[in-house]
Protein backbone atom coordinates (compact mmCIF):
# COMPACT_ATOMS: atom_id res chain seq x y z
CA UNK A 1 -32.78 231.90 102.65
CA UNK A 2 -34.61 233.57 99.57
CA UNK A 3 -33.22 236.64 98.63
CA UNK A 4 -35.62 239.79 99.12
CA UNK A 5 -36.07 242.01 95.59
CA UNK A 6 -34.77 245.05 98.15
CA UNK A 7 -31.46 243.31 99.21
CA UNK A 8 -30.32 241.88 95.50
CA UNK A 9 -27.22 243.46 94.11
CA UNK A 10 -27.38 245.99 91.21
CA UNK A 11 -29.38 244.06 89.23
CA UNK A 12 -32.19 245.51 86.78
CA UNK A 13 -35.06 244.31 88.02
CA UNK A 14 -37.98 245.63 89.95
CA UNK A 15 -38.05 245.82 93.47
CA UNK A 16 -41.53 246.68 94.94
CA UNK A 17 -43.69 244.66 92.85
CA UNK A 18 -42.95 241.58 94.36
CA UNK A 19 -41.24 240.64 97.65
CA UNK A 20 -38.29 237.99 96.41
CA UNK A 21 -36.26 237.60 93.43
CA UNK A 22 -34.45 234.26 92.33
CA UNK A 23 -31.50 233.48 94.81
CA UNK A 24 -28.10 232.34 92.97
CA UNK A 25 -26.95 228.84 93.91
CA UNK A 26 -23.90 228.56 95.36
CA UNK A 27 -21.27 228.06 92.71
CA UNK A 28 -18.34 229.37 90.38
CA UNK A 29 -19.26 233.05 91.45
CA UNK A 30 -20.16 234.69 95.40
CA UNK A 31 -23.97 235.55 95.45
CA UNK A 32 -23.05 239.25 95.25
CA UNK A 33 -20.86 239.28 92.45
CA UNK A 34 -22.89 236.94 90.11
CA UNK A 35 -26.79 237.22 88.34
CA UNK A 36 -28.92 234.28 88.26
CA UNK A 37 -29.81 233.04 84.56
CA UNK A 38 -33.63 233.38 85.09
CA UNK A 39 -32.78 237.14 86.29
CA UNK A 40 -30.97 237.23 83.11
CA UNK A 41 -33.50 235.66 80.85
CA UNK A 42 -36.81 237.61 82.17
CA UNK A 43 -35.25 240.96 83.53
CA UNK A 44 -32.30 241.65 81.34
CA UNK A 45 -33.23 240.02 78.28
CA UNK A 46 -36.65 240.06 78.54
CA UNK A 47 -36.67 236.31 76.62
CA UNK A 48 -39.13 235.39 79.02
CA UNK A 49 -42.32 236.81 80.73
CA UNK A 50 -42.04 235.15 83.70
CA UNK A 51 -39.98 232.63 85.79
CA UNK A 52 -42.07 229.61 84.86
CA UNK A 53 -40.89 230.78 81.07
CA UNK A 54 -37.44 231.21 81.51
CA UNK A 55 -37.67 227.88 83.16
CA UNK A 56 -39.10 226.49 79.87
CA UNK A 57 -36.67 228.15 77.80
CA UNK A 58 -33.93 226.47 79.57
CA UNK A 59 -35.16 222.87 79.81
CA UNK A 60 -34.84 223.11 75.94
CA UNK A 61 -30.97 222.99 76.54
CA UNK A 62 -30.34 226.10 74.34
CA UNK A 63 -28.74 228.00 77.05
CA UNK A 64 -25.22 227.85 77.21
CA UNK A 65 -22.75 228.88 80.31
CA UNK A 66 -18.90 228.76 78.77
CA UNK A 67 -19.90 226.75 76.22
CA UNK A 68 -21.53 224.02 78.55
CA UNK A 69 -25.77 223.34 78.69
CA UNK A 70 -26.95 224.77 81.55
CA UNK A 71 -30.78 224.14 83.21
CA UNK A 72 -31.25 225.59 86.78
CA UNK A 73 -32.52 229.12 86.74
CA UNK A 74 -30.59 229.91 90.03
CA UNK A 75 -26.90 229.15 88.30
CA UNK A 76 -24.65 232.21 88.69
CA UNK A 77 -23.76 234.53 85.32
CA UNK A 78 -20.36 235.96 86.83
CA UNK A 79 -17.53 238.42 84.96
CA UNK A 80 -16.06 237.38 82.09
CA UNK A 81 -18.42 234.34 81.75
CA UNK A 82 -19.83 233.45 77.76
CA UNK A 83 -24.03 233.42 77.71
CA UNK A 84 -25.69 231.46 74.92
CA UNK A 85 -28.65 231.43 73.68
CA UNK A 86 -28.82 229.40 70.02
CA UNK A 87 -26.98 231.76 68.31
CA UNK A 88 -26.78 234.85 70.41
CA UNK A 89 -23.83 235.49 72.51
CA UNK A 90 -22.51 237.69 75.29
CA UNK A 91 -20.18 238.23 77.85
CA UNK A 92 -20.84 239.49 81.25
CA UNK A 93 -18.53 242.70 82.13
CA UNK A 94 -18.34 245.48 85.14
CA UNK A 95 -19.53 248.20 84.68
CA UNK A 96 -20.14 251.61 87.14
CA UNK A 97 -24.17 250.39 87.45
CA UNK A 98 -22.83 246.66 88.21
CA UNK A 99 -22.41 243.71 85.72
CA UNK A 100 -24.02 244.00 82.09
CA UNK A 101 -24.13 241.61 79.10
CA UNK A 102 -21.91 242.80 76.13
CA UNK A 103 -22.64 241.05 72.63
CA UNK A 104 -20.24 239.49 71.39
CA UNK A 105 -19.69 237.07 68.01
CA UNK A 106 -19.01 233.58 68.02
CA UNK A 107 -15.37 233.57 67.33
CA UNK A 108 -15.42 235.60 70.84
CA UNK A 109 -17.72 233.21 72.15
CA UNK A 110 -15.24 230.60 71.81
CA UNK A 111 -12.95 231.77 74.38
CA UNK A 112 -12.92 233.02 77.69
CA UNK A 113 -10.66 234.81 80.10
CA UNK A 114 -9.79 233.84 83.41
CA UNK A 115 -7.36 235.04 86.08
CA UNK A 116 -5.33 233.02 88.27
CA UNK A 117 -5.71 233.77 91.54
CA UNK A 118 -2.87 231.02 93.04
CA UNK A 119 -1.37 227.60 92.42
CA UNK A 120 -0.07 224.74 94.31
CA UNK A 121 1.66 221.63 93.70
CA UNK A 122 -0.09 218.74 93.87
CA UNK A 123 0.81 214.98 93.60
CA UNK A 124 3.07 213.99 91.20
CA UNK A 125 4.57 217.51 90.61
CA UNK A 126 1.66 218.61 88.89
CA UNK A 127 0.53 222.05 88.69
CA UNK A 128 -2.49 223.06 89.88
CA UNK A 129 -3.93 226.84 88.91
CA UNK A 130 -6.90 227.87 90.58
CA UNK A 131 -9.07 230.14 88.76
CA UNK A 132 -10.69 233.79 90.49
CA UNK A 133 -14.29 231.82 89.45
CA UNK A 134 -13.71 228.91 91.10
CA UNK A 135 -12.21 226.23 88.43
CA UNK A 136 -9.16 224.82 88.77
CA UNK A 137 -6.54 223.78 85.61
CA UNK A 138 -3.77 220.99 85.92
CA UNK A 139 -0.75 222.03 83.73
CA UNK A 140 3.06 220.43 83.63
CA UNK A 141 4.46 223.80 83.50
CA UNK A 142 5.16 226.52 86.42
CA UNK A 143 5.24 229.43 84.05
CA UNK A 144 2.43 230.64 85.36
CA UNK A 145 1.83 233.66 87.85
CA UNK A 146 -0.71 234.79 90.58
CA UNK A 147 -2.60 237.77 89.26
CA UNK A 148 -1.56 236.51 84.87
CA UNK A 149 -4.76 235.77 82.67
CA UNK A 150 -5.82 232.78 81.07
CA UNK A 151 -7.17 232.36 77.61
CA UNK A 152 -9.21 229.87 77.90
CA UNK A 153 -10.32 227.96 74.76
CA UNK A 154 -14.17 226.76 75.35
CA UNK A 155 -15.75 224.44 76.00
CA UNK A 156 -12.76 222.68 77.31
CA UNK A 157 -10.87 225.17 79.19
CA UNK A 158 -7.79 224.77 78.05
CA UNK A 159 -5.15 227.38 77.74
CA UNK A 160 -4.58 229.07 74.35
CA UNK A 161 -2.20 231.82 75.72
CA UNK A 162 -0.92 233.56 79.22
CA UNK A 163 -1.13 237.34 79.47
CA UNK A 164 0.80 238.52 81.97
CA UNK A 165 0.67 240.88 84.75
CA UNK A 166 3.27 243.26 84.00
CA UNK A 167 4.23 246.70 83.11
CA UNK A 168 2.45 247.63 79.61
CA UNK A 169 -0.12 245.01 79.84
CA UNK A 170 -3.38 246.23 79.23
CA UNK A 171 -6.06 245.97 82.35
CA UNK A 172 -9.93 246.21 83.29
CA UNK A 173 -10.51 247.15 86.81
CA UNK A 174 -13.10 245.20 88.31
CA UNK A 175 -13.78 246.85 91.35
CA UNK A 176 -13.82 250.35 93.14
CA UNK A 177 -14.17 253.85 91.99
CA UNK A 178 -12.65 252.41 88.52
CA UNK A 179 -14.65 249.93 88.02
CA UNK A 180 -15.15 249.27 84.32
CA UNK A 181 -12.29 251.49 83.03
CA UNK A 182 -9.55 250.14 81.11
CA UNK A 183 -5.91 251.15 80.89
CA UNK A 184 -2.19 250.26 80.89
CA UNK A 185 -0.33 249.00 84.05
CA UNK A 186 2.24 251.46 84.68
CA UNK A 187 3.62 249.81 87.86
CA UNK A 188 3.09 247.33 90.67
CA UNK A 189 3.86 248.35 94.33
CA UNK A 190 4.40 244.91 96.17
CA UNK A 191 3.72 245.87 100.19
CA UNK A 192 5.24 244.14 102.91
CA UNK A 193 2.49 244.96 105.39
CA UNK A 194 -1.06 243.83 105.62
CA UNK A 195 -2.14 246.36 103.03
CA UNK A 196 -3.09 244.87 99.53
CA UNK A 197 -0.63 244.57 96.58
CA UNK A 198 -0.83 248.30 94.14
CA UNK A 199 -1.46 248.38 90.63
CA UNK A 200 -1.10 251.66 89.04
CA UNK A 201 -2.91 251.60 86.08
CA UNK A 202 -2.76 254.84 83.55
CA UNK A 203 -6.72 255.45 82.13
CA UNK A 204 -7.20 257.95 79.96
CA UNK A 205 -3.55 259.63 81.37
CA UNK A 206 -4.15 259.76 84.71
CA UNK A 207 -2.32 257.55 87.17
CA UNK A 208 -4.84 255.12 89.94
CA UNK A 209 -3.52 253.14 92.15
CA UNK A 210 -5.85 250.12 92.52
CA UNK A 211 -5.37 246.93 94.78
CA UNK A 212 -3.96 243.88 92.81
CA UNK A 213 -7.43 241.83 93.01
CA UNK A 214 -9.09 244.41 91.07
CA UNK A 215 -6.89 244.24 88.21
CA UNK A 216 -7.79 242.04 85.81
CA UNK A 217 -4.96 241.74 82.75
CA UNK A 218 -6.96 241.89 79.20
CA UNK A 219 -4.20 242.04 76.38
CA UNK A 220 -0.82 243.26 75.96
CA UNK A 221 -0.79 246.57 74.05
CA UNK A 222 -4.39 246.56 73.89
CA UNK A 223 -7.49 244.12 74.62
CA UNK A 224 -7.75 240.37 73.14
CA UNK A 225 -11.90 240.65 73.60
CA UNK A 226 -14.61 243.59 73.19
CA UNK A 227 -14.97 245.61 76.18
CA UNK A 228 -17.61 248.10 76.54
């Protein structure tokens, strides 16, 4: 079904001048947590005039998704995700008006961060981590937890380092009355009930307590990429 200007998320874009906007395609990244790349090339960016340019713009193959070419203008832009264009570069982060496009440089470019959200065991005694956007990483080792962050080396996606979920780890909260702020994990309430898991996470020296899947672990004593 296309997706009516009035119903989008919280993107920037106008929403009585024309009825629909570009729907996202179905992907890494939910339809509500994500922004199409022609949203992002002619509303955000304002690279393009209209959708037939944006469309242009990416048949060139200058646009760049985690280091990988990408050509549909309906692919998802979700958190933490790396846009290119040629030599511009920026990561997509939540903030209290929704998601927004930080600049970053190309050494920052080059990675990527990516939480696990579980793992199984798959054949051969493989490990198999599967990623909060969808991918999914084969590793020999089961050092790895549910709700730890992956830095991801890109294009390839494969892991540099493991920051873990833990007290003193630095975290962006990615959802809530929080959303966007950044602080230190002070303590993790595990429940036994159908309640989600607690974070408490100190920002700015006051304590939150903020369910476990919108905790997202950014560094160790302090982040390993820009945040805004």
């Amino acid at each position: 079904m296309p997706l009516k200007r009035t119903m989008a998320p919280n993107w920037p874009i106008e929403r009585k001048t024309k009825k629909y906007v570009v729907t996202p395609m179905p992907g890494p990244h939910s339809k509500y947590s994500c922004i199409p790349l022609g949203v992002v090339l002619r509303d955000i960016l304002k690279y393009a005039a209209t959708l037939k340019e944006a469309k242009e713009i990416l048949n060139k193959g200058i646009v760049k998704v985690d280091g990988r070419i990408r050509k549909k203008v309906n692919f998802p832009l979700g958190l933490m995700d790396v846009f290119s264009v040629q030599n511009e570069h920026y990561r997509l982060l939540p903030g209290i008006k929704g998601l927004y496009l930080k600049p970053v440089d190309e050494k920052e470019a080059s990675v990527k961060l990516s939480k696990i959200n579980n793992k199984i065991v798959i054949k051969n005694s493989r490990i198999q981590l599967n990623m909060f956007d969808g991918n999914n990483i084969l590793v020999t080792s089961n050092d790895y937890k549910t709700g730890d962050t992956a830095i991801l080396a890109l294009p390839a996606k494969s892991i540099k380092e493991t920051l873990r979920m833990k007290k003193g780890s630095t975290a962006l909260i990615t959802g809530g009355r929080n959303i966007g702020s950044v602080g230190t994990i002070e303590n993790i309430i595990v429940t036994k009930n159908p309640q989600p898991t607690q974070v408490i996470v100190n920002v700015s020296g006051k304590n939150v307590s903020v369910p476990k899947n919108y905790v997202f672990v950014v560094g160790h004593e302090k982040p390993v990429i820009k945040l805004g």
